[in-house]
C-alpha atoms as a PDB file:
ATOM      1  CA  UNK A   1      48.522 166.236  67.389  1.00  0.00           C
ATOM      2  CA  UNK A   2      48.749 165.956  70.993  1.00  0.00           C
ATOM      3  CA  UNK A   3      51.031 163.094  71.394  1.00  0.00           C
ATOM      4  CA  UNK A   4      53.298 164.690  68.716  1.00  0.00           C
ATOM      5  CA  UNK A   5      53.426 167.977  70.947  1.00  0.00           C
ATOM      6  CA  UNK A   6      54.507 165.391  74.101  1.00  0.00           C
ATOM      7  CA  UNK A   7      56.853 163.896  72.385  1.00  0.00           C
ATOM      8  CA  UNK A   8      58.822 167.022  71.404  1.00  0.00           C
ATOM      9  CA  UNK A   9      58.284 168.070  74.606  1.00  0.00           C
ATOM     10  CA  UNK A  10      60.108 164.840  76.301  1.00  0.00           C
ATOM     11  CA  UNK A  11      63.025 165.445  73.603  1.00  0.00           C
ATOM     12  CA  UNK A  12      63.522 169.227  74.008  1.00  0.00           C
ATOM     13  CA  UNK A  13      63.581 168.463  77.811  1.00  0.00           C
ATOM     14  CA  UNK A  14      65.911 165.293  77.161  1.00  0.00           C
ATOM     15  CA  UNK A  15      63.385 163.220  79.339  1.00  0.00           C
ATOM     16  CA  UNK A  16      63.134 159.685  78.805  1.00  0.00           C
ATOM     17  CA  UNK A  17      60.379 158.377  76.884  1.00  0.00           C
ATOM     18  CA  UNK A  18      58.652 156.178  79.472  1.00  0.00           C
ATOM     19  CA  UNK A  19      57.873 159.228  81.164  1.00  0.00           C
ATOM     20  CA  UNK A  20      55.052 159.450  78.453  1.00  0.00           C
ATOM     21  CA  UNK A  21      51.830 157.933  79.382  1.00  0.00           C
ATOM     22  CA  UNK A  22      51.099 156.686  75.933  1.00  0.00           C
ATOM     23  CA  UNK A  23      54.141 154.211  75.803  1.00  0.00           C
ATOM     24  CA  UNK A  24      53.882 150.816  77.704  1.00  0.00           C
ATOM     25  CA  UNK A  25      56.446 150.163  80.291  1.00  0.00           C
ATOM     26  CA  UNK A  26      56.588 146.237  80.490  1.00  0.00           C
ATOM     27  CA  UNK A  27      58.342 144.188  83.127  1.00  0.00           C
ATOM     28  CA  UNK A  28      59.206 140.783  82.894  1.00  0.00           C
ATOM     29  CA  UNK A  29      60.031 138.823  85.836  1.00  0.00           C
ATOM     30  CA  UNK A  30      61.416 135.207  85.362  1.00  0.00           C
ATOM     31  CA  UNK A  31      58.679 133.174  83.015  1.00  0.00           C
ATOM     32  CA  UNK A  32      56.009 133.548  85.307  1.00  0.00           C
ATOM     33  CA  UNK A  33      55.486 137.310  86.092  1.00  0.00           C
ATOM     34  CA  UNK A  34      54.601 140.730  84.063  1.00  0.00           C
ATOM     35  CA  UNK A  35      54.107 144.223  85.124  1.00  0.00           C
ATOM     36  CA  UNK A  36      52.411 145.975  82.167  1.00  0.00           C
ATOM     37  CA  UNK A  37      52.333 149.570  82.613  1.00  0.00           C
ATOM     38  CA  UNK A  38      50.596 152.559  80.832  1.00  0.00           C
ATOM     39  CA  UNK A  39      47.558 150.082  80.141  1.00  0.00           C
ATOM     40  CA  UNK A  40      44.196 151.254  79.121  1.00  0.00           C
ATOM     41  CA  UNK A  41      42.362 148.117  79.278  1.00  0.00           C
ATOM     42  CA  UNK A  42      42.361 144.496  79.275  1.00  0.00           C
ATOM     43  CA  UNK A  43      40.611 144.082  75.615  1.00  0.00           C
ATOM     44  CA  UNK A  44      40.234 139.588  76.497  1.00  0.00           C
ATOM     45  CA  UNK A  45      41.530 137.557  79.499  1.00  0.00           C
ATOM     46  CA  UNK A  46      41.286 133.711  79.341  1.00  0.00           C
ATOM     47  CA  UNK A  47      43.550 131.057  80.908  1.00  0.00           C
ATOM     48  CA  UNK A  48      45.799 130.898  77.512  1.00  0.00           C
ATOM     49  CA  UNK A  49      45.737 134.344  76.323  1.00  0.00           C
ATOM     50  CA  UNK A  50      45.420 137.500  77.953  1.00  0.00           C
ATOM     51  CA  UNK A  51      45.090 141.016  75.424  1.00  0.00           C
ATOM     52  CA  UNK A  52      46.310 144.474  77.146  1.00  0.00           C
ATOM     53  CA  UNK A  53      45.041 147.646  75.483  1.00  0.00           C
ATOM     54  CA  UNK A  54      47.871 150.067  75.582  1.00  0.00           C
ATOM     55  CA  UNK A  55      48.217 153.903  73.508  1.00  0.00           C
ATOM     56  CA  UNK A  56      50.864 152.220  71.241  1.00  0.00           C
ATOM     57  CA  UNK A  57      48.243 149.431  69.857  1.00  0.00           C
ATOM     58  CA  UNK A  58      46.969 145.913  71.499  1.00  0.00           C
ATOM     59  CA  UNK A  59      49.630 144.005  73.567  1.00  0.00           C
ATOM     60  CA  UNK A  60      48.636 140.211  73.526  1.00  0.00           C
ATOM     61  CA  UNK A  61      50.354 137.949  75.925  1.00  0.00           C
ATOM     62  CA  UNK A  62      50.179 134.125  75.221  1.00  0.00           C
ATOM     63  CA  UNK A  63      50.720 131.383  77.606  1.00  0.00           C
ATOM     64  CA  UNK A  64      48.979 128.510  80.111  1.00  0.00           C
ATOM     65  CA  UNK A  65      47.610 129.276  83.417  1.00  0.00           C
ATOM     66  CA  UNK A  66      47.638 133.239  83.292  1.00  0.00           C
ATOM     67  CA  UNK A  67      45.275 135.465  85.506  1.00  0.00           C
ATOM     68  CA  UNK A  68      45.531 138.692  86.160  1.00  0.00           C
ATOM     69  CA  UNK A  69      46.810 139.046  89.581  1.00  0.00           C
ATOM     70  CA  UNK A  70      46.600 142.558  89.910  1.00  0.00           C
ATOM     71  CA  UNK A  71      45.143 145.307  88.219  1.00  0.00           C
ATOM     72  CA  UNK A  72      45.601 148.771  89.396  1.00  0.00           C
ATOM     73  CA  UNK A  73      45.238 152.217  88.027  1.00  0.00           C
ATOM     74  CA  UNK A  74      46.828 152.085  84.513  1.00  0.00           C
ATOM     75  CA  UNK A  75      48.586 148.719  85.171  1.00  0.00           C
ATOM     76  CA  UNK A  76      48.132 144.887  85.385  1.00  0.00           C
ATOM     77  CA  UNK A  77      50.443 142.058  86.939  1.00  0.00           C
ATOM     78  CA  UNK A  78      49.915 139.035  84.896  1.00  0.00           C
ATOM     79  CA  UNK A  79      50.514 135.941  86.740  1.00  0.00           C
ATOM     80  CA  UNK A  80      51.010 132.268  85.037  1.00  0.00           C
ATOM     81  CA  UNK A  81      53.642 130.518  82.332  1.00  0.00           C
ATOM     82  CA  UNK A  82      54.635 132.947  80.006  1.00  0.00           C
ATOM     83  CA  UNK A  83      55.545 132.198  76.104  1.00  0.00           C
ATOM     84  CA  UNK A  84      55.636 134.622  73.720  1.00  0.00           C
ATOM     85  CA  UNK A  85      54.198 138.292  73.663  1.00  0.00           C
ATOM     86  CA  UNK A  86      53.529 140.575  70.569  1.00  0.00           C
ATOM     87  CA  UNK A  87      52.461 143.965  69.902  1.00  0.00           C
ATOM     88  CA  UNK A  88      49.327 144.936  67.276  1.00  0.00           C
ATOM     89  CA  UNK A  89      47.261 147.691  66.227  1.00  0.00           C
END
């Protein structure tokens, strides 16, 4: 109910939808760098596979040598070779 009543609230305003919290705001830099946004929690980290929890389901981001570089309030900067990302409930 609440994020229904947000996102009427972004329309009627005509503000983007990133500007909700619940959607993920991902940014890819070259093959080797991502700035996940709007993250609740890291569900698994390991060298090959690294699982964000975010309010629009699990993002899981496969690859070699990734780390989390950085993780902030809301956000994480994934560091290593990056192949293929997917979202899931």
């Amino acid at each position: 109910m609440k994020k229904e009543l947000l996102k009427r609230t972004l329309r009627l305003l005509d503000l983007p939808e990133d500007m909700d919290p619940q959607v993920p705001r991902i940014t890819i830099l070259g093959r080797e760098k991502m700035l996940a946004e709007n993250v609740a929690a890291i569900r698994r980290c390991t060298e090959h596979e690294v699982v964000l929890l975010t309010g629009s389901g699990t993002l899981t981001v496969g690859g070699e040598g990734l780390l989390v570089k950085e993780l902030g309030e809301s956000r994480a900067l994934l560091t290593g070779r990056l192949e293929r990302w997917a979202y899931g409930e």
